[in-house]
Every structure is written in C-alpha cells, then in structure tokens.
C-alpha atoms as a PDB file:
ATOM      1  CA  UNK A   1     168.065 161.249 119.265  1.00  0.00           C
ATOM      2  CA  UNK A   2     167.386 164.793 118.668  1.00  0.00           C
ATOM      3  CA  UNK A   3     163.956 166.273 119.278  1.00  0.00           C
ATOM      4  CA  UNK A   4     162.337 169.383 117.169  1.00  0.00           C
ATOM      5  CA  UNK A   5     162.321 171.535 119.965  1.00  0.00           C
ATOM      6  CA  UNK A   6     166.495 171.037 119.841  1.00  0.00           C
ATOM      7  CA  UNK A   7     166.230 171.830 115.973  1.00  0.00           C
ATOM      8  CA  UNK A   8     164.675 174.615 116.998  1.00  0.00           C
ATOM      9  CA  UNK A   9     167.298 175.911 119.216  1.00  0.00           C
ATOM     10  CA  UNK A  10     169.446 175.374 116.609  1.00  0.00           C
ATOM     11  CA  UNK A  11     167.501 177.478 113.999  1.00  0.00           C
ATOM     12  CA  UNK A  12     167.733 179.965 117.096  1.00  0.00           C
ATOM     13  CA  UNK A  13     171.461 180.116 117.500  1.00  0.00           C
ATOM     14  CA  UNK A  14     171.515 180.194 112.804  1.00  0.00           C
ATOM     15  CA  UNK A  15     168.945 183.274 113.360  1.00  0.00           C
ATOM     16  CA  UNK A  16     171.104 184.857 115.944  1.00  0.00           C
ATOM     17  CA  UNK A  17     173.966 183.985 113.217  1.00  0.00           C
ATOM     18  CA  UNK A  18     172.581 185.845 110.723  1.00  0.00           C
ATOM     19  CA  UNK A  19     171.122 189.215 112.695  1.00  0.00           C
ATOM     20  CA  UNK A  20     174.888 189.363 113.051  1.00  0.00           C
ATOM     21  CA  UNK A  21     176.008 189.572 109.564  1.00  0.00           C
ATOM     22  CA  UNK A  22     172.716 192.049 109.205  1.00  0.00           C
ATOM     23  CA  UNK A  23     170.072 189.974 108.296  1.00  0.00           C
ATOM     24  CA  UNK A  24     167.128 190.177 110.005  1.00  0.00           C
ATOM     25  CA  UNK A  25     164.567 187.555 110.435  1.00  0.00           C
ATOM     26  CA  UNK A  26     162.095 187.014 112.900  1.00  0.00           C
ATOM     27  CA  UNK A  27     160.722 182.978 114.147  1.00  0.00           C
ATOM     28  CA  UNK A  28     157.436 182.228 115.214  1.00  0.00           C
ATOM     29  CA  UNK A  29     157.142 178.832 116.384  1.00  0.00           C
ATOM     30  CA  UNK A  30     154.723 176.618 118.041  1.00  0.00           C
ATOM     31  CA  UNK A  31     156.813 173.468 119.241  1.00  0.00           C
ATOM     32  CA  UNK A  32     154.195 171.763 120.708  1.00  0.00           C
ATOM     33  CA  UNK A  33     152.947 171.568 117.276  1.00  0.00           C
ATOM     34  CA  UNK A  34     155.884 171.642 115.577  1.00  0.00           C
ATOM     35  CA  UNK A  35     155.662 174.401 113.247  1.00  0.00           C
ATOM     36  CA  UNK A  36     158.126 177.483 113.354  1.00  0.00           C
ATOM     37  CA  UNK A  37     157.972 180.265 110.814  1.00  0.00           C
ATOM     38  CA  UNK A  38     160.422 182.587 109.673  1.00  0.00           C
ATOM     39  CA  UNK A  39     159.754 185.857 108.585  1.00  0.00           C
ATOM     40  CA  UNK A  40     162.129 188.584 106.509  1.00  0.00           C
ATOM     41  CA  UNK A  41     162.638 191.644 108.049  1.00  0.00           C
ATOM     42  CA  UNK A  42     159.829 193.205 105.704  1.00  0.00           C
ATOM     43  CA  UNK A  43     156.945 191.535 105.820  1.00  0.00           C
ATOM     44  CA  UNK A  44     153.760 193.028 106.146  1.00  0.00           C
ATOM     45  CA  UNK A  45     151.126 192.241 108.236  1.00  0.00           C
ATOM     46  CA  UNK A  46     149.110 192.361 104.768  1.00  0.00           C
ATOM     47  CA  UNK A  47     151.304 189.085 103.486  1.00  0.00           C
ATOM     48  CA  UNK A  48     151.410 187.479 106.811  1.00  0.00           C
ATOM     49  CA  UNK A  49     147.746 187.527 106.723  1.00  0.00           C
ATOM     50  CA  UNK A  50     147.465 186.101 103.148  1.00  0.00           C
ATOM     51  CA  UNK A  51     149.890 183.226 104.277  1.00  0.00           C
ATOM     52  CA  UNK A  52     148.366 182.182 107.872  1.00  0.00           C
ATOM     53  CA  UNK A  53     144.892 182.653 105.466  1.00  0.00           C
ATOM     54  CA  UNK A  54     147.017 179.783 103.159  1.00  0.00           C
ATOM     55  CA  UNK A  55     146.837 177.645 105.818  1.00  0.00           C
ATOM     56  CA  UNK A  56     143.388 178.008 107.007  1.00  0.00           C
ATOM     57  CA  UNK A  57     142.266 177.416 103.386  1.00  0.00           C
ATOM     58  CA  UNK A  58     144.252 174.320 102.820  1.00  0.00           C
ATOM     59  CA  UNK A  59     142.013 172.782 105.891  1.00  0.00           C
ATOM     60  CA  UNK A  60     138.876 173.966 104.270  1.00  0.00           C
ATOM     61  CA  UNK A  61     139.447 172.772 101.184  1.00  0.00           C
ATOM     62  CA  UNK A  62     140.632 169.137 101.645  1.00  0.00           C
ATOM     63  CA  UNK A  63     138.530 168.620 104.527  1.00  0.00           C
ATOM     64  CA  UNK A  64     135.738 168.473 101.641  1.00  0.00           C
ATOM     65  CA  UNK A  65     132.073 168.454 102.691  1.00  0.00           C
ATOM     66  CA  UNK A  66     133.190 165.397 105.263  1.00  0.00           C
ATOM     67  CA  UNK A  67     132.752 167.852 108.636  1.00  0.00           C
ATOM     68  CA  UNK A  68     129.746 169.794 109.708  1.00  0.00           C
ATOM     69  CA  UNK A  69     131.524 172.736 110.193  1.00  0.00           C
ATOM     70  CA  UNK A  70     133.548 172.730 106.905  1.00  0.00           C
ATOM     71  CA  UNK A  71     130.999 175.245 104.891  1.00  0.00           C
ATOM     72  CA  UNK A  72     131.719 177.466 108.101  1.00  0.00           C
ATOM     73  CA  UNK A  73     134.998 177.378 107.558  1.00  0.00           C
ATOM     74  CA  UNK A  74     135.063 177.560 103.680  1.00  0.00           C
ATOM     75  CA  UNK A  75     133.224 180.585 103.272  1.00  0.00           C
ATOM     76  CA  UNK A  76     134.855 182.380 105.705  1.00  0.00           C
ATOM     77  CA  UNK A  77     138.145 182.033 103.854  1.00  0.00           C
ATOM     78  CA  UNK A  78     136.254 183.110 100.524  1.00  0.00           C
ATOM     79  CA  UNK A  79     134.951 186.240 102.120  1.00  0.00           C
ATOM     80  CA  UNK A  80     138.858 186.792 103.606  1.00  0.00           C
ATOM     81  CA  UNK A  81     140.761 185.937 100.393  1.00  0.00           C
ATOM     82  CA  UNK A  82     138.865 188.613  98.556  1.00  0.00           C
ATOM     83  CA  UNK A  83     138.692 191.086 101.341  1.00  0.00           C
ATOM     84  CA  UNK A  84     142.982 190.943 101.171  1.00  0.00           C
ATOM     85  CA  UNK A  85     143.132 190.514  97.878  1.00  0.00           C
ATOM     86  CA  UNK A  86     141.534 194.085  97.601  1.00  0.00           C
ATOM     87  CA  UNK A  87     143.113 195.446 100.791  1.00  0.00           C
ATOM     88  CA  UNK A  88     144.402 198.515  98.797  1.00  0.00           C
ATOM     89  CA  UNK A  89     142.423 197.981  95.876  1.00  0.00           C
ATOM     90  CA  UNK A  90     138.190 198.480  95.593  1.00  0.00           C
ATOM     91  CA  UNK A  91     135.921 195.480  95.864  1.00  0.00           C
ATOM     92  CA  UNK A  92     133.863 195.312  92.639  1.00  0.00           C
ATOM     93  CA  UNK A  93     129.722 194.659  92.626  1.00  0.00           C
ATOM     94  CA  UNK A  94     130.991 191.336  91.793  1.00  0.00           C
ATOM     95  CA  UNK A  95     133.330 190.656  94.639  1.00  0.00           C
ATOM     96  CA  UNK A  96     130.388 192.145  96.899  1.00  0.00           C
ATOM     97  CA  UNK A  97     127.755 189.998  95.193  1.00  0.00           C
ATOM     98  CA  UNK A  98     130.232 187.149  96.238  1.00  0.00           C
ATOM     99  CA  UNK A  99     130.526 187.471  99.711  1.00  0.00           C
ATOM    100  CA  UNK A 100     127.113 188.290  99.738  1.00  0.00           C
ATOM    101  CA  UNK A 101     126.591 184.583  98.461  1.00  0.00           C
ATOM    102  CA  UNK A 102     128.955 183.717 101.117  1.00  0.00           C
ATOM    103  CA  UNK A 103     127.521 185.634 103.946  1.00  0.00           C
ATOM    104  CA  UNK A 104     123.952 183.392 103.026  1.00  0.00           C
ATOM    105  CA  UNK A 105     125.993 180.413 102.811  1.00  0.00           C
ATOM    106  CA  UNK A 106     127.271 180.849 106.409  1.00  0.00           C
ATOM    107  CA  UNK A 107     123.817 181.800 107.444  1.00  0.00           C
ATOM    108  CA  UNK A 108     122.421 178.472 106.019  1.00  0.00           C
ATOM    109  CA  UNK A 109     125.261 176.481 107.406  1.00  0.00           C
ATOM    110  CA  UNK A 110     124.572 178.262 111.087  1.00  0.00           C
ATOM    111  CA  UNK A 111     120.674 177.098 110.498  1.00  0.00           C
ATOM    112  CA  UNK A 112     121.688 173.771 109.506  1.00  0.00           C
ATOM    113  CA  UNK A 113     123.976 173.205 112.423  1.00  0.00           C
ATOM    114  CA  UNK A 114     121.283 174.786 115.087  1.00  0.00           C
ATOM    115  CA  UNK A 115     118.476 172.166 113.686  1.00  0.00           C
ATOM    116  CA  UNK A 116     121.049 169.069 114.094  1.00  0.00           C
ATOM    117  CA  UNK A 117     122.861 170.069 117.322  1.00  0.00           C
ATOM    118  CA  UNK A 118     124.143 166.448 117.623  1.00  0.00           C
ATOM    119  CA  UNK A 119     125.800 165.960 114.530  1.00  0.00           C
ATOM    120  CA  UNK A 120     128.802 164.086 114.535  1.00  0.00           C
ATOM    121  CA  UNK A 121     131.396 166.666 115.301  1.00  0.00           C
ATOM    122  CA  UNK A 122     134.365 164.039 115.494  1.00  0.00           C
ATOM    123  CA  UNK A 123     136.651 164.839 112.553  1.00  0.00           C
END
C-alpha cells in the first residue's frame, strides 16, 4: 500500500521532471499533515499570502461562533484580507473605519476571554 509521503516522492522525482524541460516549480509540503503545495516559478509573496490567508479564513468561517477563540481568529483575517487587498493600492476611510470595527471586536473578544479563563477550549 502506498503512503502520501511515497506520493510525495513521486511528485518530487515529476518536479525534478519538469525543472528539466524548464519549468520551474517549487513544493512546500508538510507530510505529517499531508498537505504539499506547489508554487510557479512567479509567485509573489503578495499571492502566497492571499492563499495561506484562504486557508486561515476557511477555518474562521466554518468554525462559526462554536469556539471561544473564533471572533479572534475572524477578525484577524478581516483586518488581513483588506490590508492585501490594498497592498499597492490606498485603504479608504471606509476600509479604515472597518478594521477599526475589527480592532474593537478583537479587543472585546480578548475581554471576554480574560473574564471566562475556563471556557471550554476543546474544539
């Protein structure tokens, strides 16, 4: 039975393949988690931020309101969407008034979470 981390090796030897016939890629993989990523030669660090941000919103928004830290979490990737969004661009009174929102939002979840120290923290 084959295991990821031998697909992996696999995808290695493909990668090595392809750098051959000029195409570069670049893999980042965590096998103990099973994940591996593959990047084109010209990425930016600007859209590898917006997709590892992907993933980091994906958790906040279908972990719902069922985890104490999930408003944490939530507005933080608010307050990063729009600051990449507008990486090269200028952030409007309205994109300031919302991470303002967001900023007091953290601040209330922080308060929250220092009153009930012992919430369930199991999800």
């Amino acid at each position: 039975m084959s295991t990821f981390d031998d697909f992996y090796k696999s995808l290695l030897d493909l990668v090595d393949l392809y750098a051959k016939k000029g195409v570069l890629l670049k893999t980042d993989a965590n096998t103990q988690s099973s994940i591996i990523r593959i990047f084109g030669e010209n990425l930016s660090s600007l859209a590898r931020a917006r997709t590892g941000l992907e993933d980091v919103s994906e958790l906040a928004y279908t972990t719902a309101e069922h985890h104490p830290y999930w408003n944490l979490l939530y507005h933080a990737c608010q307050i990063s969407h729009l600051a990449l969004e507008k990486w090269d661009d200028t952030l409007t009174k309205e994109n300031l008034d919302e991470i303002a929102w967001s900023i007091d939002e953290l601040k209330n979840t922080c308060e929250n979470l220092k009153a009930h120290p012992h919430s369930d923290h199991s999800h």
